[in-house]
N, C-alpha and C. Protein backbone atom coordinates (compact mmCIF):
# COMPACT_ATOMS: atom_id res chain seq x y z
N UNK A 1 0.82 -1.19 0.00
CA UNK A 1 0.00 0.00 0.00
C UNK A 1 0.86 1.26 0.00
N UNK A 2 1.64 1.44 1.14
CA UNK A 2 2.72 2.69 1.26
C UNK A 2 3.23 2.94 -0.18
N UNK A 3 3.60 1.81 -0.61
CA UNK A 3 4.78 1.76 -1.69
C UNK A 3 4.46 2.45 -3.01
N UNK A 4 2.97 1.97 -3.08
CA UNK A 4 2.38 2.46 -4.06
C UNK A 4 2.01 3.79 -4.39
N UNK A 5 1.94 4.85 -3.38
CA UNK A 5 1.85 6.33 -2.81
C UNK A 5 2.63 7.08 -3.98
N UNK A 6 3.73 7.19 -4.53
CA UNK A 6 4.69 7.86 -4.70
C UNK A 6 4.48 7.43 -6.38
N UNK A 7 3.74 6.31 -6.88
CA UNK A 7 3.22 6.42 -8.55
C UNK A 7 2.14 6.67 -8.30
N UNK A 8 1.25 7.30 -7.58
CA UNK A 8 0.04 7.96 -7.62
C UNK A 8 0.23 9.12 -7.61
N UNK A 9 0.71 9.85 -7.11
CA UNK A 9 0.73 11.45 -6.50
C UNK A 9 1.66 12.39 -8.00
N UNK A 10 0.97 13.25 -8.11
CA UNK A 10 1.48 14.00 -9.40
C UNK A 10 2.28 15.03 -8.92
N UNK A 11 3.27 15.54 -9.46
CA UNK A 11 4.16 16.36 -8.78
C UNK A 11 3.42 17.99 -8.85
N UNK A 12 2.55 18.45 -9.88
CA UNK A 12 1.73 19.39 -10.04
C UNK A 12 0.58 19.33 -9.49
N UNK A 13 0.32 20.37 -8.57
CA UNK A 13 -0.83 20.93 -8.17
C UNK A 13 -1.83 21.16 -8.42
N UNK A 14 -1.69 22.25 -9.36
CA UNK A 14 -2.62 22.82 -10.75
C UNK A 14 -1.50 23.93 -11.42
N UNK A 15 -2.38 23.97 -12.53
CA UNK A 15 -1.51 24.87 -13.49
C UNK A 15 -2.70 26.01 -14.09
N UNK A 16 -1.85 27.03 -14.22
CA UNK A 16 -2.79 28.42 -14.41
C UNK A 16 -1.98 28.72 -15.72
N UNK A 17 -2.54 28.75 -17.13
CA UNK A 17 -1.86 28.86 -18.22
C UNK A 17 -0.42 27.95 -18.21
N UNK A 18 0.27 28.78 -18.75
CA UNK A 18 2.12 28.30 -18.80
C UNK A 18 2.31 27.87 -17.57
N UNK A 19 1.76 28.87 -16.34
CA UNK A 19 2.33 28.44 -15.09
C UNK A 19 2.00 27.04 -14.33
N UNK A 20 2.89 26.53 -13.71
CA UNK A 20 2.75 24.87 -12.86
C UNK A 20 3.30 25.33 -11.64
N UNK A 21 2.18 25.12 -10.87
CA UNK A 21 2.21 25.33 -9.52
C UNK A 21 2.68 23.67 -8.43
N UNK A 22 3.63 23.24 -8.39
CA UNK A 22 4.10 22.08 -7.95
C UNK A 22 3.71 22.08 -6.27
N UNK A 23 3.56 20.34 -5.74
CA UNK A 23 2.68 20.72 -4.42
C UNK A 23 4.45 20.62 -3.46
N UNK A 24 5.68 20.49 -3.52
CA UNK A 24 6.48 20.87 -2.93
C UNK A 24 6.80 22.40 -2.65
N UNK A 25 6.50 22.94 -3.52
CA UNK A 25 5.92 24.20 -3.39
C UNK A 25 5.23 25.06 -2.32
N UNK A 26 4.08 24.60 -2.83
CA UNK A 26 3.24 24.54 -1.79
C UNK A 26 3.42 24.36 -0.12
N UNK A 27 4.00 23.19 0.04
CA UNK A 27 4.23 22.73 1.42
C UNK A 27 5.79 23.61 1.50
N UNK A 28 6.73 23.87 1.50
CA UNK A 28 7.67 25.28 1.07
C UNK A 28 7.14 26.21 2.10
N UNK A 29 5.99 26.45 1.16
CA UNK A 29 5.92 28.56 1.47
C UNK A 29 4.83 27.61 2.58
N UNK A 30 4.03 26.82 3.14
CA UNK A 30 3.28 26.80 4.64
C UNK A 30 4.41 26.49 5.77
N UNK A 31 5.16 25.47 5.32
CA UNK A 31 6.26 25.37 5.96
C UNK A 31 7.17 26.65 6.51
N UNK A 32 6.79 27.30 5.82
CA UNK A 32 7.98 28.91 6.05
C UNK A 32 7.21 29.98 6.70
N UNK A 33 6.06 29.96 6.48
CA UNK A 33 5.32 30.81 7.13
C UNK A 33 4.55 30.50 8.51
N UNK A 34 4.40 29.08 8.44
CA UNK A 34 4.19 29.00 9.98
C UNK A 34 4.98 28.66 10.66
N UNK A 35 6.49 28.36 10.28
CA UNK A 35 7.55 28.46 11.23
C UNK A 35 8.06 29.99 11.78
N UNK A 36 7.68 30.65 10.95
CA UNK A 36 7.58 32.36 11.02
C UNK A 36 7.05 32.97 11.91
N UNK A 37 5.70 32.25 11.66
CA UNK A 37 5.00 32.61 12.98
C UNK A 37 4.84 32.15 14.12
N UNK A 38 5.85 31.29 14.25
CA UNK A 38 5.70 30.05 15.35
C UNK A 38 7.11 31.06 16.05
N UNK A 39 8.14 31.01 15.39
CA UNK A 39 9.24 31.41 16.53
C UNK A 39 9.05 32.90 16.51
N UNK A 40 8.68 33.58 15.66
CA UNK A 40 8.29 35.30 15.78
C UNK A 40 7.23 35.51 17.33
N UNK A 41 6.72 34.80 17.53
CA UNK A 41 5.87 34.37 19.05
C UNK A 41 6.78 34.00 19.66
N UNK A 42 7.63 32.91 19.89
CA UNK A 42 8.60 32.42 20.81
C UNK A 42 9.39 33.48 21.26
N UNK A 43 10.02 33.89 20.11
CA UNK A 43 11.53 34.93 20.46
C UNK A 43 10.93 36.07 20.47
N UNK A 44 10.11 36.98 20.16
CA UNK A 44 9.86 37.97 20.15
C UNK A 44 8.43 38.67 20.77
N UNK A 45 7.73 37.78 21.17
CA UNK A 45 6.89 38.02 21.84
C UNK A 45 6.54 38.18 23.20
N UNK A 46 5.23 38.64 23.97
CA UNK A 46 5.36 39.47 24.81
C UNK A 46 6.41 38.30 26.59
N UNK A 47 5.42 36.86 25.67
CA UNK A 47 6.44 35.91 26.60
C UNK A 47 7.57 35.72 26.04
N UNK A 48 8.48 35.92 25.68
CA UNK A 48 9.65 35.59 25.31
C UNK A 48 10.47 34.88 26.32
N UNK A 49 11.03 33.66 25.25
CA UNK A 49 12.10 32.71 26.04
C UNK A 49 13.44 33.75 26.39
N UNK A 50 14.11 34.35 25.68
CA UNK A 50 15.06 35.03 25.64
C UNK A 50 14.84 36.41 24.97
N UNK A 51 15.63 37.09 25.34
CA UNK A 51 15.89 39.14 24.32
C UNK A 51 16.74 38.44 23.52
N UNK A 52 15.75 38.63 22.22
CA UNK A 52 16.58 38.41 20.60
C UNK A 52 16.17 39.72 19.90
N UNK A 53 17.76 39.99 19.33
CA UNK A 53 17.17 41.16 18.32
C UNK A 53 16.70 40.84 16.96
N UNK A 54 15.79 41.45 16.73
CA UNK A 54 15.16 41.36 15.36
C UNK A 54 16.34 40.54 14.35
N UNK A 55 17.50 41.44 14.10
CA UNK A 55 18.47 40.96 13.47
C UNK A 55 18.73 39.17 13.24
N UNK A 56 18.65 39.31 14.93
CA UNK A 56 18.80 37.62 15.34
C UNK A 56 17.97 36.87 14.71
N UNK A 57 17.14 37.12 15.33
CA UNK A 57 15.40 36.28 15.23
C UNK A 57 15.30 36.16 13.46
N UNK A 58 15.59 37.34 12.55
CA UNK A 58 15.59 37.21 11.24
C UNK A 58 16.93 36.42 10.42
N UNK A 59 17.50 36.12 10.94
CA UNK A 59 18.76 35.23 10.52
C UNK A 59 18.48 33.82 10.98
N UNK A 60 17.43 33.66 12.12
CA UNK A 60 17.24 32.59 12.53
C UNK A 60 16.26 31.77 11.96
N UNK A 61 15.35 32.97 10.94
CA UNK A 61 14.22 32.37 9.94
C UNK A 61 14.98 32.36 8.43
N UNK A 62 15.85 33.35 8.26
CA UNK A 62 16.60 32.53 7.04
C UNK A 62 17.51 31.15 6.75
N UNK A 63 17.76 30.83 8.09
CA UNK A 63 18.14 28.85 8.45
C UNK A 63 17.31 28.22 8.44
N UNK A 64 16.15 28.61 9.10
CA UNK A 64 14.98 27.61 8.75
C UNK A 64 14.46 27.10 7.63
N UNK A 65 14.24 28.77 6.43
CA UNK A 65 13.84 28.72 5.51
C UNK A 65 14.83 28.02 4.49
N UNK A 66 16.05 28.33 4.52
CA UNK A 66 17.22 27.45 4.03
C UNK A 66 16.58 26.20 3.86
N UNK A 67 16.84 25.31 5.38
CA UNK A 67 16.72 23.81 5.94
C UNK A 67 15.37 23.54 5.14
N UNK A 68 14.41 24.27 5.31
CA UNK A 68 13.03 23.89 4.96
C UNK A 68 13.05 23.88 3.32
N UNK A 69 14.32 24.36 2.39
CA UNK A 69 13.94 24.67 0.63
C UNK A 69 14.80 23.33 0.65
N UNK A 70 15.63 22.92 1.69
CA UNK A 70 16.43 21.67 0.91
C UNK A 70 15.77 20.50 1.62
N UNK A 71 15.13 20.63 2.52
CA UNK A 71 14.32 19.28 2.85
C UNK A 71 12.94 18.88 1.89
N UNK A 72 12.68 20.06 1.60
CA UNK A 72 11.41 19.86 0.24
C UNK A 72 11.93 19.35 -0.95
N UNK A 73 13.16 19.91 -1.28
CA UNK A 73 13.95 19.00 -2.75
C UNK A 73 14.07 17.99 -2.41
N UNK A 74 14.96 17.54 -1.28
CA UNK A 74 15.42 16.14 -0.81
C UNK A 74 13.99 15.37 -1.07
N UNK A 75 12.84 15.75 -0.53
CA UNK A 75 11.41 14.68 -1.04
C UNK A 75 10.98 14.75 -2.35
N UNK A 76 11.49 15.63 -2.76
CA UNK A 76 11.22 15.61 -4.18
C UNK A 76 11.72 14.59 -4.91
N UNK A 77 13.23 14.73 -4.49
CA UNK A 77 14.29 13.75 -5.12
C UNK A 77 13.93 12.33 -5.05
N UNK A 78 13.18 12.39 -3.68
CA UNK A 78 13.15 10.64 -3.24
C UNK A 78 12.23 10.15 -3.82
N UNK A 79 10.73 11.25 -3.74
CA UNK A 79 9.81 10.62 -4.23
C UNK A 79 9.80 10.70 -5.60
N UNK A 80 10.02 11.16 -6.75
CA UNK A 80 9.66 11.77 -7.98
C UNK A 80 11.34 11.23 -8.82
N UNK A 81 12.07 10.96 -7.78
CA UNK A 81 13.61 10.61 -8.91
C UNK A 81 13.97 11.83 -9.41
């Protein structure tokens, strides 16, 4: 059953003219934005674990977002070849 998952699933979403909206994509930009908003609350909010400066806290969502564009290829790779 599992196995079979990965020749079912189409790598496109939908497509709007020329454009192909791919669902790694997709999971990408939710992935990035609610990790955004997940530690933008942690570090910077009114409970805050620690005083992070903006600076910080924004260098700390460009690693995430990094980690999060190469863990979406990496499934790409695995599932799709």
């Amino acid at each position: 059953m599992w196995k079979d998952i990965p020749a079912t699933l189409q790598p496109i979403a939908f497509s709007v003219g020329p454009v192909s909206i791919y669902w790694y994509g997709i999971f990408f930009l939710l992935g990035a934005l609610s990790s955004l908003f997940f530690l933008k609350g942690l570090f910077l909010g009114k409970n805050a674990v620690d005083e992070w400066k903006k600076e910080e806290f924004f260098d700390l969502v460009l690693f995430v977002s990094g980690g999060a564009l190469l863990g979406a290829h990496l499934g790409y790779i695995m599932l799709y070849g």
